[in-house]
C-alpha atoms as a PDB file:
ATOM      1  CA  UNK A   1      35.503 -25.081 -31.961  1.00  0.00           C
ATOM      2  CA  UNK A   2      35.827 -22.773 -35.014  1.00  0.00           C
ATOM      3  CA  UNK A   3      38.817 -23.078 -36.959  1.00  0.00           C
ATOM      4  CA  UNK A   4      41.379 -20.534 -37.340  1.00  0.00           C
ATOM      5  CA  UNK A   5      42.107 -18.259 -40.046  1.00  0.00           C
ATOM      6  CA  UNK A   6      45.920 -19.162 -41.902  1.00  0.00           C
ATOM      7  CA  UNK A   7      46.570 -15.288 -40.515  1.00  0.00           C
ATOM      8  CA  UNK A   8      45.236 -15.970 -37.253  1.00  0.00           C
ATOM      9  CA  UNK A   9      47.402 -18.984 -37.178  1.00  0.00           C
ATOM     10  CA  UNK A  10      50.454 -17.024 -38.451  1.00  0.00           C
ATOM     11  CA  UNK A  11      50.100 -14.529 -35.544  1.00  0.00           C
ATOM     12  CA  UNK A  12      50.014 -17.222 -32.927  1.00  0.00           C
ATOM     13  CA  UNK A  13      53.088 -18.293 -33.918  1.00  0.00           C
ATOM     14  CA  UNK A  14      54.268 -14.646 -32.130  1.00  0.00           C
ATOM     15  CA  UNK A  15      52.954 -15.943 -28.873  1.00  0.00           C
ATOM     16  CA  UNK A  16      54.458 -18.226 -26.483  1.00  0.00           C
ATOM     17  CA  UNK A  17      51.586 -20.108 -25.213  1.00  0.00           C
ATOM     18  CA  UNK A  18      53.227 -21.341 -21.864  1.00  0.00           C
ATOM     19  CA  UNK A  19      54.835 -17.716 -21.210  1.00  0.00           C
ATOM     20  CA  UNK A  20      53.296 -15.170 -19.156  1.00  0.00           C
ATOM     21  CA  UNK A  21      54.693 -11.892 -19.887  1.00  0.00           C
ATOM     22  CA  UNK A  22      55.804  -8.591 -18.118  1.00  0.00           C
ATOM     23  CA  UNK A  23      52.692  -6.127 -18.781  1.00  0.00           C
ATOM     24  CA  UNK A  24      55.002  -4.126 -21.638  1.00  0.00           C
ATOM     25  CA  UNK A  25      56.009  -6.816 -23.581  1.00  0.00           C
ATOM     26  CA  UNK A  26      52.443  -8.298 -23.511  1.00  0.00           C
ATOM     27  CA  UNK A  27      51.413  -5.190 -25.215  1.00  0.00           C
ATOM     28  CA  UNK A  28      54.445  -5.291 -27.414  1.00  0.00           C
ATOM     29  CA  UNK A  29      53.842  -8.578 -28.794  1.00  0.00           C
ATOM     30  CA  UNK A  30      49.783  -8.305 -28.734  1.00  0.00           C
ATOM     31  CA  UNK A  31      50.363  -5.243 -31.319  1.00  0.00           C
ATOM     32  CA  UNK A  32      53.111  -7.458 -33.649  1.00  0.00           C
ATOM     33  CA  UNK A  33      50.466 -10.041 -33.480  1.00  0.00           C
ATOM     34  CA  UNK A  34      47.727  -8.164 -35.145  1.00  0.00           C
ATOM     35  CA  UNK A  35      46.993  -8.572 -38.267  1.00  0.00           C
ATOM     36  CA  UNK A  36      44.069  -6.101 -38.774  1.00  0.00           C
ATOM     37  CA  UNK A  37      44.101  -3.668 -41.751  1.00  0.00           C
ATOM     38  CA  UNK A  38      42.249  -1.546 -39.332  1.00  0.00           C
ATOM     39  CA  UNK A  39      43.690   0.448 -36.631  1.00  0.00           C
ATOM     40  CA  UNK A  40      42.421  -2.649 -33.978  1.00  0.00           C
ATOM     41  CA  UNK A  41      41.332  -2.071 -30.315  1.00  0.00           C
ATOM     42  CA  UNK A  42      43.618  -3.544 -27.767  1.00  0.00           C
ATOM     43  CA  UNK A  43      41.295  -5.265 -25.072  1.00  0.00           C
ATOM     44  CA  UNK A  44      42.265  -6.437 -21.298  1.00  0.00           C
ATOM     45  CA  UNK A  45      40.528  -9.419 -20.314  1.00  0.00           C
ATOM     46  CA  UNK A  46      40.818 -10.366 -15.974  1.00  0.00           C
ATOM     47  CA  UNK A  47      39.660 -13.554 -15.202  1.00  0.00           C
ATOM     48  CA  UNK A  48      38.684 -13.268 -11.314  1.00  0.00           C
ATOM     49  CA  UNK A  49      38.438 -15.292  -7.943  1.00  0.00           C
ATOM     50  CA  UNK A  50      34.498 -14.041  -7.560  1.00  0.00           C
ATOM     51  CA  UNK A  51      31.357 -15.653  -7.778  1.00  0.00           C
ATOM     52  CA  UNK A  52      28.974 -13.572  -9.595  1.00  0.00           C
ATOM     53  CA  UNK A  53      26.282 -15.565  -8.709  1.00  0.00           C
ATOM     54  CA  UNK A  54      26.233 -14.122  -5.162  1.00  0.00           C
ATOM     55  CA  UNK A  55      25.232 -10.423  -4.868  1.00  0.00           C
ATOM     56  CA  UNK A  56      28.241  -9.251  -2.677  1.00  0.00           C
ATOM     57  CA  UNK A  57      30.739 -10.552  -5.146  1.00  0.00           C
ATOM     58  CA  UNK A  58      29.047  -8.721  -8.363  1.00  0.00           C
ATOM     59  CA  UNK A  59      31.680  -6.172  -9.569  1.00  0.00           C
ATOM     60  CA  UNK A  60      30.261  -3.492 -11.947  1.00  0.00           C
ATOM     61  CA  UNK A  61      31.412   0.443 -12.254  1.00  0.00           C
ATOM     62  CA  UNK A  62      33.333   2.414 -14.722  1.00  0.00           C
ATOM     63  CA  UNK A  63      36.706   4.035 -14.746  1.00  0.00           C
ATOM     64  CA  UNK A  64      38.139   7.337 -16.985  1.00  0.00           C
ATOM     65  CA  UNK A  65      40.816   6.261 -18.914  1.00  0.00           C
ATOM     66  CA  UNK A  66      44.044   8.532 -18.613  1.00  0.00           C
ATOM     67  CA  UNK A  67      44.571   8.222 -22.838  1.00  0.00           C
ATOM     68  CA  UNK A  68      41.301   7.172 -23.454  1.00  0.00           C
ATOM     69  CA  UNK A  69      40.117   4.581 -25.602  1.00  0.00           C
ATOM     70  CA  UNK A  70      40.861   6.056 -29.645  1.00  0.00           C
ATOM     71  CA  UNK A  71      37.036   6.056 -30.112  1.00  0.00           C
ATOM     72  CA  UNK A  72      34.536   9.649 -29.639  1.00  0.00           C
ATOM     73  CA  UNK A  73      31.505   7.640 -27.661  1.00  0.00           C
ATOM     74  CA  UNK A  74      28.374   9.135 -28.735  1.00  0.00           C
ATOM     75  CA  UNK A  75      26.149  10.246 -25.755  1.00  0.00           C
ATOM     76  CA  UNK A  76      22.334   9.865 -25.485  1.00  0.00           C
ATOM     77  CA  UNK A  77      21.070  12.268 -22.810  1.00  0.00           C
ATOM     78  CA  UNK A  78      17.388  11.936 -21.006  1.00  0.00           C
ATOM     79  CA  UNK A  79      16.827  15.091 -19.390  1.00  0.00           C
ATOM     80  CA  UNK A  80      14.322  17.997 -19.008  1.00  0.00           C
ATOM     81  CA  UNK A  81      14.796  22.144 -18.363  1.00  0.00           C
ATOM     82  CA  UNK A  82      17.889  22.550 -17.241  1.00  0.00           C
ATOM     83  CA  UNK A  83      19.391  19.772 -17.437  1.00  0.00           C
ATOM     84  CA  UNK A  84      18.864  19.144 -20.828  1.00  0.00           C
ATOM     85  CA  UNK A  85      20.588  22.663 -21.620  1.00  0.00           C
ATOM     86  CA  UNK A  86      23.703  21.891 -19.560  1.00  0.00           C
ATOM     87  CA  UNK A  87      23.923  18.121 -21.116  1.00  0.00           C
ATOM     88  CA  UNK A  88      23.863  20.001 -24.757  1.00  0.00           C
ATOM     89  CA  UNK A  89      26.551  22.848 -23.635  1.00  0.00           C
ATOM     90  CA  UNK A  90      28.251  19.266 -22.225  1.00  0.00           C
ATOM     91  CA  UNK A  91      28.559  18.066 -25.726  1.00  0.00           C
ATOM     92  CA  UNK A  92      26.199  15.420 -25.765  1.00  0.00           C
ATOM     93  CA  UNK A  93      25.310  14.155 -29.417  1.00  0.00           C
ATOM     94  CA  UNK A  94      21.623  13.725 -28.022  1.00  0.00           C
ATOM     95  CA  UNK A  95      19.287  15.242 -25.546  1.00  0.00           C
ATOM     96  CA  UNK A  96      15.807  14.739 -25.239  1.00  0.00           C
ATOM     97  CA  UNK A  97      12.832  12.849 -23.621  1.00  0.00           C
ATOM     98  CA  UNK A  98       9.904  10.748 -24.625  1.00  0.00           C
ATOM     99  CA  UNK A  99      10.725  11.595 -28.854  1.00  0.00           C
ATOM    100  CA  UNK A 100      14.045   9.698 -27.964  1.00  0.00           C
ATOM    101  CA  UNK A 101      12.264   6.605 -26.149  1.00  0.00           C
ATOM    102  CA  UNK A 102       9.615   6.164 -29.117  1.00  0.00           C
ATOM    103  CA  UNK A 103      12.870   6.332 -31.834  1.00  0.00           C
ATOM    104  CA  UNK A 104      14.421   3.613 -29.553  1.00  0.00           C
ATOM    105  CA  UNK A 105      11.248   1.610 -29.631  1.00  0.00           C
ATOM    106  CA  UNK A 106      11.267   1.876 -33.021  1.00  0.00           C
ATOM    107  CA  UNK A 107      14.714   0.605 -33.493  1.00  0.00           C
ATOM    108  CA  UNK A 108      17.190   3.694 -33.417  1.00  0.00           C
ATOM    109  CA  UNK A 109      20.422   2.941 -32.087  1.00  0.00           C
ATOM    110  CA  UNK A 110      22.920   5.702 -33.277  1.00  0.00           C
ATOM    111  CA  UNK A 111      24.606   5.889 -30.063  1.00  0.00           C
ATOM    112  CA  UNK A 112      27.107   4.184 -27.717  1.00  0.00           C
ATOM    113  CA  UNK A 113      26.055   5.387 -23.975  1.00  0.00           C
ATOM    114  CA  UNK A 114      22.870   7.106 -22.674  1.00  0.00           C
ATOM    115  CA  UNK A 115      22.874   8.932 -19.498  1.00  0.00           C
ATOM    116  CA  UNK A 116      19.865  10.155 -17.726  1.00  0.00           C
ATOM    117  CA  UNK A 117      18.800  12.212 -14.715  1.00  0.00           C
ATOM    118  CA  UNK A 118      16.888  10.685 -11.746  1.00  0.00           C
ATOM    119  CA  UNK A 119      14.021  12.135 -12.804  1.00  0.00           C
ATOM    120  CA  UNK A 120      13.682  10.510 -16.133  1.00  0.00           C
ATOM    121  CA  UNK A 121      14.480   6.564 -14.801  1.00  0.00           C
ATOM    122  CA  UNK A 122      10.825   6.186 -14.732  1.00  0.00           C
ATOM    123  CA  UNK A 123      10.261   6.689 -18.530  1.00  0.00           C
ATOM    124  CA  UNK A 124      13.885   5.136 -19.936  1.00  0.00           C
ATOM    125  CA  UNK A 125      12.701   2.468 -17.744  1.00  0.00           C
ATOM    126  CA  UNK A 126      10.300   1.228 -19.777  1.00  0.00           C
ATOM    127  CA  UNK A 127      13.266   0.802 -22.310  1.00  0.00           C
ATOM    128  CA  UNK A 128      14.402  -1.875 -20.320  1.00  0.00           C
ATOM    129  CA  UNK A 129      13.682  -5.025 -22.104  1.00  0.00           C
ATOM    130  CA  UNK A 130      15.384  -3.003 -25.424  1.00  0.00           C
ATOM    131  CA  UNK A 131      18.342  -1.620 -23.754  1.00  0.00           C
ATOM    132  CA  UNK A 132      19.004  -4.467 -20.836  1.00  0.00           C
ATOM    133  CA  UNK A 133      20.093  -7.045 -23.309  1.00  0.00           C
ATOM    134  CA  UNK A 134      22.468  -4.472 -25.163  1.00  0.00           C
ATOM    135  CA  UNK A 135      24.140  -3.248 -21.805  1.00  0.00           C
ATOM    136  CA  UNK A 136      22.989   0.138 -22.353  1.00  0.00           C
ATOM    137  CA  UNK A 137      20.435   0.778 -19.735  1.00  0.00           C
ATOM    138  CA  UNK A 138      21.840   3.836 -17.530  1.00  0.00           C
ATOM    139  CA  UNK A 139      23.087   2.781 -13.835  1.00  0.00           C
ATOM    140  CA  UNK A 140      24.071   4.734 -10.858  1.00  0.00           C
ATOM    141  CA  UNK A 141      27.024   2.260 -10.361  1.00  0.00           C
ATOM    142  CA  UNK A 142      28.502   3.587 -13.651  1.00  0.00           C
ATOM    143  CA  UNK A 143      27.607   7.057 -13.236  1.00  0.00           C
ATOM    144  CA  UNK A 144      25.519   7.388 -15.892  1.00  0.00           C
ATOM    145  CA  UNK A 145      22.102   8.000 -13.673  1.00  0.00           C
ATOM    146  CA  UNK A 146      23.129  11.443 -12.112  1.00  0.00           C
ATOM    147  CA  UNK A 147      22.050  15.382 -11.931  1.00  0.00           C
ATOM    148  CA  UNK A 148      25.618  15.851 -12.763  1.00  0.00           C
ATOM    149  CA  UNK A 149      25.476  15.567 -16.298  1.00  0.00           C
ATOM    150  CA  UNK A 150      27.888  17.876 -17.252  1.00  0.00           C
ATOM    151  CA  UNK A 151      30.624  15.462 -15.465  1.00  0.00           C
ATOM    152  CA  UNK A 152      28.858  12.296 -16.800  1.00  0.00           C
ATOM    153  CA  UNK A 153      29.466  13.712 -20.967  1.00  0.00           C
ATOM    154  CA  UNK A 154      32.571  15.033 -19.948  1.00  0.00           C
ATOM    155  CA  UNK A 155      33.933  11.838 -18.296  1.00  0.00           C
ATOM    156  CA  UNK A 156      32.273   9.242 -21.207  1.00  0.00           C
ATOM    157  CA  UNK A 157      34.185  11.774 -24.121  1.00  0.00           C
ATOM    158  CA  UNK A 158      37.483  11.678 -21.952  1.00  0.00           C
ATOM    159  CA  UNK A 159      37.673   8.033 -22.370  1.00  0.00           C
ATOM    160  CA  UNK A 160      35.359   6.358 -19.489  1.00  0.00           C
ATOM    161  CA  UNK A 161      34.827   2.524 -20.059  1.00  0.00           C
ATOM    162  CA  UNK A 162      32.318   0.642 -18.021  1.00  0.00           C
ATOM    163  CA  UNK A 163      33.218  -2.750 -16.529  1.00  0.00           C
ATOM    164  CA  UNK A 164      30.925  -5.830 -15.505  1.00  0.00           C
ATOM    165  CA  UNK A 165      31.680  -8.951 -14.434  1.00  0.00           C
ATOM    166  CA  UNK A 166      30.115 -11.517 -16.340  1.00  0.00           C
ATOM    167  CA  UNK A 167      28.600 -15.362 -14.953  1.00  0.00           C
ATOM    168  CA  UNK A 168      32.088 -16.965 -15.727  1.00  0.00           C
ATOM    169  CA  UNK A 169      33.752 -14.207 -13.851  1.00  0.00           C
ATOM    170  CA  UNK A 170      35.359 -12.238 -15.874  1.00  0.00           C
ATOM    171  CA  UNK A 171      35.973  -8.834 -17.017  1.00  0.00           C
ATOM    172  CA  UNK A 172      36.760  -7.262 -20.290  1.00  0.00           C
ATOM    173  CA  UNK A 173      37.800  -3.725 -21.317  1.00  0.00           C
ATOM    174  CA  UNK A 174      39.392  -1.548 -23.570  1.00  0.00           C
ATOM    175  CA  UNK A 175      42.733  -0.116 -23.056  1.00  0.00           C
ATOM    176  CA  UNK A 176      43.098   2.055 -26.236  1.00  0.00           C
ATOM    177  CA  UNK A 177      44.140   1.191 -29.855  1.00  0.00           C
ATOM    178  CA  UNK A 178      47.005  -0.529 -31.626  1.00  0.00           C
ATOM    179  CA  UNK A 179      47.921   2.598 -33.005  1.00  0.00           C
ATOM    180  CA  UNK A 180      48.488   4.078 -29.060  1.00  0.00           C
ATOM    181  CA  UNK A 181      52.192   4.002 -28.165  1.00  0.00           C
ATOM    182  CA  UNK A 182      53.069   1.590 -25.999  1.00  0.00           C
ATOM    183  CA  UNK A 183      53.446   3.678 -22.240  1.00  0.00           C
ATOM    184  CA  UNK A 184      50.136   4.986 -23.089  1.00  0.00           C
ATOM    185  CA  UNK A 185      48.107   1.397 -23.351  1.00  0.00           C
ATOM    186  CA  UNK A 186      50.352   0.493 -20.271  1.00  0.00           C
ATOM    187  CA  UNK A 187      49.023   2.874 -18.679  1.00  0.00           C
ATOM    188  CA  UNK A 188      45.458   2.607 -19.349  1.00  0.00           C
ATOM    189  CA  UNK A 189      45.991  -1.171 -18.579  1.00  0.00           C
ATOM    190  CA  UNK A 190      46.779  -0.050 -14.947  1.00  0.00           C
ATOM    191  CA  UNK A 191      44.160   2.216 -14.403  1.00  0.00           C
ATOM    192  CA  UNK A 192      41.748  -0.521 -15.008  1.00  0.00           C
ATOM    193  CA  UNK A 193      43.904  -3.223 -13.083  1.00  0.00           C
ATOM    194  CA  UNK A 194      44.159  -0.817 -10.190  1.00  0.00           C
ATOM    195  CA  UNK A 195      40.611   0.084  -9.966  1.00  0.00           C
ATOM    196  CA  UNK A 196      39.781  -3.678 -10.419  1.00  0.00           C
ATOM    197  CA  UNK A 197      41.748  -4.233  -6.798  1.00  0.00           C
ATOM    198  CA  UNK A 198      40.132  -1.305  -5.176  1.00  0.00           C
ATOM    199  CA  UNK A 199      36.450  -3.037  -5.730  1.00  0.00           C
ATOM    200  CA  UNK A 200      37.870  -6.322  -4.582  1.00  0.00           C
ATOM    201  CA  UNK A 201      34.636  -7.491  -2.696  1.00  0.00           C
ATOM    202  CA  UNK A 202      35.131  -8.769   0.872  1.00  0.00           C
ATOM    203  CA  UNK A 203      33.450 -12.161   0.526  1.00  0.00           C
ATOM    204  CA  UNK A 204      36.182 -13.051  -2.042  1.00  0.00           C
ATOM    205  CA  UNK A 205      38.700 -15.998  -1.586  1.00  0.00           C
ATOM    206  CA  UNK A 206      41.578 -17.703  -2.730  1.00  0.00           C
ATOM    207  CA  UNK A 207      43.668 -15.680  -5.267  1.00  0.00           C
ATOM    208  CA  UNK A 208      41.790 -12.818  -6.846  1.00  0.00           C
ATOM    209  CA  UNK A 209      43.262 -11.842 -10.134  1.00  0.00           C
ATOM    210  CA  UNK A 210      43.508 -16.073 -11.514  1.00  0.00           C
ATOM    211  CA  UNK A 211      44.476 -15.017 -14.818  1.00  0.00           C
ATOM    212  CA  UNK A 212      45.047 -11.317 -17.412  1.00  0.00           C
ATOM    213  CA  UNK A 213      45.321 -11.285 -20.876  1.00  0.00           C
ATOM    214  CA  UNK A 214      45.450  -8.718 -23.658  1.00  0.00           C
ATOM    215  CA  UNK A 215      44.249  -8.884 -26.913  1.00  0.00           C
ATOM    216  CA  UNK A 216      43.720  -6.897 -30.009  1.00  0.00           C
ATOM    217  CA  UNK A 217      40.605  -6.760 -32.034  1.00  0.00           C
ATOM    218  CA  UNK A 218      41.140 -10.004 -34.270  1.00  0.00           C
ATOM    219  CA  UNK A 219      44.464 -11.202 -33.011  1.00  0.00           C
ATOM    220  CA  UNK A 220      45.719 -13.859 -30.343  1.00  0.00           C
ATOM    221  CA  UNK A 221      45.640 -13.674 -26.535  1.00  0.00           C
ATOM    222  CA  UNK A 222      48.971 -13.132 -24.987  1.00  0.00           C
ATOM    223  CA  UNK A 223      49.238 -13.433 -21.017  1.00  0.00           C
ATOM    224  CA  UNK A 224      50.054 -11.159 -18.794  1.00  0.00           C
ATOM    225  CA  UNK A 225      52.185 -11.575 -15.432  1.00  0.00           C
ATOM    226  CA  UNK A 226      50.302 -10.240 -12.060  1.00  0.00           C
ATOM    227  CA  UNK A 227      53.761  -9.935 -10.623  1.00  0.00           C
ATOM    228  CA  UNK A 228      54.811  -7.015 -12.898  1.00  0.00           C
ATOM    229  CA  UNK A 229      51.886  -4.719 -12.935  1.00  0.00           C
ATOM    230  CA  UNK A 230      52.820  -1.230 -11.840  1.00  0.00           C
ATOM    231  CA  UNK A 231      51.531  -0.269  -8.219  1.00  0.00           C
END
């Protein structure tokens, strides 16, 4: 295991380890815990009751964040004619076709999300093996493979985050920034925990949501009580 920082250390010291605490205070004390000289990103972490090895119990998708996230994603766009014209009056940083594929081949990476229409899949997906590892490949399940582009770059600048489940079955997100007041980050928190109950998957058992944490960019996990979450 690596060894802790004397800082790290000092901000444990903020956290009960045994406690689990009401959704606000876990916030409160995550943010008097971090000792970034950066404005830090306050993260959500749900440990579920899924197996993600079995396809009926893989939980993916994305969710708009009511305060956003503090950061301006920058948005790739694959499209031709007329889609490509309303993805640019969208806002999108980046709109184009095969010149973007052969810059990505070549190692350009200046952005945070691509979306794409349909009608491009069949050229981004030869970016698979580059993008696939990275999490960036588009997906219908996150909205980011649709005619609609307008709504996709509109949604992804408001503050959409994508979720995935990962083998040990959990799920990490953003909620916002330390900087956030506190209702706000509280409320992004139950967006995401809200959403995460709505996708529940049928073939699920035993208790669902086994453990919640949040977290800022460098500082300690504090727990978070499921019986206190806003419904």
């Amino acid at each position: 295991m690596a060894k802790k920082g004397k800082k790290y250390l000092e901000a444990a010291k903020l956290v009960e380890v045994s406690k689990a605490y009401a959704v606000t205070e876990a916030i409160e004390v995550a943010k008097k815990a971090n000792f970034a000289k950066f404005d830090a990103t306050v993260e959500v972490a749900f440990r579920l009751g899924v197996d993600p090895k079995k396809a009926d119990q893989q939980i993916r998708g994305a969710v708009v964040l009511p305060n956003g996230t503090g950061k301006t994603q920058r948005v790739l766009v694959f499209a031709k004619g007329e889609k490509a014209k309303e993805a640019e009056a969208a806002g999108a940083d980046y709109v184009g076709e095969s010149d973007f594929i052969n810059k990505i081949q070549q190692g350009w990476f200046e952005f945070d999300v691509i979306v794409a229409t349909p009608d491009m899949m069949g050229e981004v997906g030869k970016l698979g093996r580059v993008l696939g590892p990275k999490g960036l490949m588009p997906n219908p399940k996150t909205g980011t493979v649709t005619f609609d582009v307008t709504k996709a770059v509109n949604e992804i600048k408001a503050g959409k985050v994508e979720y995935r489940v990962d083998k040990a079955g959990n799920i990490h997100a953003p909620i916002g920034k330390v900087s956030f007041e506190d209702a706000k980050l509280v409320e992004n928190f139950t967006t995401i925990y809200d959403t995460l109950l709505k996708v529940k998957p049928a073939a699920a058992k035993g208790t669902y949501m086994k453990n919640v944490s949040v977290t800022t960019t460098m500082g300690p996990g504090v727990k978070v009580d499921p019986s206190t979450f806003n419904k």
